[in-house]
Every structure is written in C-alpha cells, then in structure tokens.
Protein backbone atom coordinates (compact mmCIF):
# COMPACT_ATOMS: atom_id res chain seq x y z
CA UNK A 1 88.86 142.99 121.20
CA UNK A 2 88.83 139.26 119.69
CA UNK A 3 88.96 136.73 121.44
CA UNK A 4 91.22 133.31 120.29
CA UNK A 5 89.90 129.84 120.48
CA UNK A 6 92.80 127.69 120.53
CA UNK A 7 91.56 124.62 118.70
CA UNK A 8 92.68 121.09 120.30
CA UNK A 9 93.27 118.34 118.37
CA UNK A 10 91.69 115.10 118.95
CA UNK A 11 93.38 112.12 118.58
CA UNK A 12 92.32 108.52 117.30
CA UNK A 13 94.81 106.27 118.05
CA UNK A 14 95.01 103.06 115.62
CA UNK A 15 96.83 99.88 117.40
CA UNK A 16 98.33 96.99 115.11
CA UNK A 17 98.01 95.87 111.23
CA UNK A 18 94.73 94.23 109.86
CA UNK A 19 95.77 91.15 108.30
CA UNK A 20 91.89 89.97 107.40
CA UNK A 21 90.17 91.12 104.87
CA UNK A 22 87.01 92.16 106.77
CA UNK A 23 89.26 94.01 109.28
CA UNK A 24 91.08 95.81 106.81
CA UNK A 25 87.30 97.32 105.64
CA UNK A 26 86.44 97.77 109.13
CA UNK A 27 89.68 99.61 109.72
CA UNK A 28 89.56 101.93 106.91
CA UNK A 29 85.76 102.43 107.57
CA UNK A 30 86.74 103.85 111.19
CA UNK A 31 89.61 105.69 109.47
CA UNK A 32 87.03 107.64 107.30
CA UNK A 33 84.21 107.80 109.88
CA UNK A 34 87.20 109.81 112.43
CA UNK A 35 88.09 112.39 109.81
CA UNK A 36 84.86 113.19 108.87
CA UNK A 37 83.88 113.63 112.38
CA UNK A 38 86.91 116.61 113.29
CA UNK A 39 89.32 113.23 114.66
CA UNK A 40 93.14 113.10 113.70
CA UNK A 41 94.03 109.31 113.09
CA UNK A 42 97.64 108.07 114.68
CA UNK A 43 99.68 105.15 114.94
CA UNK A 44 101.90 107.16 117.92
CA UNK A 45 101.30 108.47 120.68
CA UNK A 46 103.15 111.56 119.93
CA UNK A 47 101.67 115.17 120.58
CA UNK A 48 98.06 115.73 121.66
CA UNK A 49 95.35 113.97 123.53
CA UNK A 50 94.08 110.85 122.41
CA UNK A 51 90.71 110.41 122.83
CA UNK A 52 90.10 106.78 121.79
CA UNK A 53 92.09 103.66 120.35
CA UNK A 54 90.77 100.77 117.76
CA UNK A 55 93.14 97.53 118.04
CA UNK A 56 92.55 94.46 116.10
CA UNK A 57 91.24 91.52 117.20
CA UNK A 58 94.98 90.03 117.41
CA UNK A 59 96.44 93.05 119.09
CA UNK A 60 93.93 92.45 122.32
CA UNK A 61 94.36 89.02 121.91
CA UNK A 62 97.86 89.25 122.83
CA UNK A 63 98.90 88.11 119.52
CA UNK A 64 100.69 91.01 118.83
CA UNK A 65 104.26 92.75 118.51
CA UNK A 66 105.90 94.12 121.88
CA UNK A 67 105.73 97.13 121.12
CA UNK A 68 101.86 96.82 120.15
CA UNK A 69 101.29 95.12 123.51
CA UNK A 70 103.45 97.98 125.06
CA UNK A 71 101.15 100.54 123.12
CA UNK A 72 97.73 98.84 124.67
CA UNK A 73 99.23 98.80 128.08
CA UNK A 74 100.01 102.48 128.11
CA UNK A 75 96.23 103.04 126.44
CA UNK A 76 94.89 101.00 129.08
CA UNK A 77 96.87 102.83 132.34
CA UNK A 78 95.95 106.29 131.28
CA UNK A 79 92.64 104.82 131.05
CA UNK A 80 92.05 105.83 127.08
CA UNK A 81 88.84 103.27 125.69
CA UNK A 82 89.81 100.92 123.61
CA UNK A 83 87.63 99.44 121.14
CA UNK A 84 87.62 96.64 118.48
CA UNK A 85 88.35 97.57 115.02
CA UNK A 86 85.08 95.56 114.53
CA UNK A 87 83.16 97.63 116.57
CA UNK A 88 80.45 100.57 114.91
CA UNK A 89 82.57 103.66 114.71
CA UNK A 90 79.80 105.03 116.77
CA UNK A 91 80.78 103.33 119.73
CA UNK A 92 83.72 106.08 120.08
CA UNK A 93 81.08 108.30 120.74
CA UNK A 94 79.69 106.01 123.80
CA UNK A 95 83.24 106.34 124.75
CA UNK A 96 84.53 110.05 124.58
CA UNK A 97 81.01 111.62 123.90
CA UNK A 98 79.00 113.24 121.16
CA UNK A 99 81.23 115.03 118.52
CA UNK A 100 80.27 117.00 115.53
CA UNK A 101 80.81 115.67 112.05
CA UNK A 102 82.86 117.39 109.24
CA UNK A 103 80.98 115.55 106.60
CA UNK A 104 77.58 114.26 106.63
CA UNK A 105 77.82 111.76 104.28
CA UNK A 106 80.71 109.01 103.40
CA UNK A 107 81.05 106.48 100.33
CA UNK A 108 82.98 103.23 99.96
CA UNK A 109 85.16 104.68 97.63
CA UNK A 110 86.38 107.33 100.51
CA UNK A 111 87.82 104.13 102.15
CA UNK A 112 90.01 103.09 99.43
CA UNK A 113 92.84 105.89 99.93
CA UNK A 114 92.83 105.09 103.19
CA UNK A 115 92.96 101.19 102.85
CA UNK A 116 96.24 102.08 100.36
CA UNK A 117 97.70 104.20 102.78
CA UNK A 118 97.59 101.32 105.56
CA UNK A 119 98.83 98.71 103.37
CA UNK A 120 101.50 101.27 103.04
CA UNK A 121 102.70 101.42 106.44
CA UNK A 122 102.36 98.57 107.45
C-alpha cells in the first residue's frame, strides 16, 4: 500500500509594476529567491493559497491602480503579510515560516529572465 502526498502549492503573490530601477532589482531578486525556495510567483489571485505578497513602495502608498489598491485590500482582509519589494526576501520567512530551498545558491544573472519577463507584463 502507498500512500499519496498531495503536494500544495504555495503562492507568492506580486502587487503592482516597479517603475525604479532599484525596485525592479529588488523585485526580480524576490522573484528568484521564491522559486528557488519551492514558491509559485503570481500577479492573481487565482487558484491556491497565497502565502505572502511583495507590493511596491507606490502600491502601499496608495499611488496605485484600483484594481492594485483592490488587490492589497483583499491581501490585507484575509490577513495574507504583505511586505515591501525592498524588504530581504527572508523576511517572507518571518512571515509564513521556515521553508526549504530548491536551490542553494543564486547568481545575478538568474534575475535577468525574470526582470525581462516583468518588463513584459507590465
């Protein structure tokens, strides 16, 4: 007899566009740092648990779309943490608690799909 372990996703929820420079580092930093430690990145809130979100600085500001506000409201009543894209990425962990990483080891140059891909959809 096996038995199944039905493996939940994790969810890292990402909230507005980095227009800075610096931000857009810091946001595809935390992009990298969540994959290699077993987290699925979003930009919805559709299908599986989220465990954390990263705004930028202008999206908890208030200097944001509606629908971004609308997206950090609904973060913030199901009581998800929310932390700064400027924050370490290990502060997710203070959040949502330890997790274990896929990868020990990341380089800037891991970043830069990930910094095309968000210029992409933004």
């Amino acid at each position: 007899m096996t038995s199944r372990v039905k493996h939940q996703v994790r969810r890292l929820l990402f909230i507005g566009n980095p227009s800075q420079f610096i931000e857009v580092i810091h946001w595809a930093a935390m992009r990298a740092w969540a994959t290699g430690h077993g987290l699925e990145t979003t930009r919805t809130f559709a299908g599986g648990p989220v465990v954390c979100a990263v705004a930028t600085e202008d999206v908890l500001d208030g200097l944001c779309l509606p629908s971004e506000a609308t997206m950090l409201q609904r973060v913030r009543s199901e009581r998800i943490p929310c932390i700064c894209v400027h924050d370490a990425p290990e502060r997710i962990i203070e959040e949502v608690g330890a997790l274990t990483p896929v990868t020990a080891v990341h380089t800037d140059t891991d970043a830069e799909p990930l910094i095309e891909s968000d210029k992409a959809s933004a």
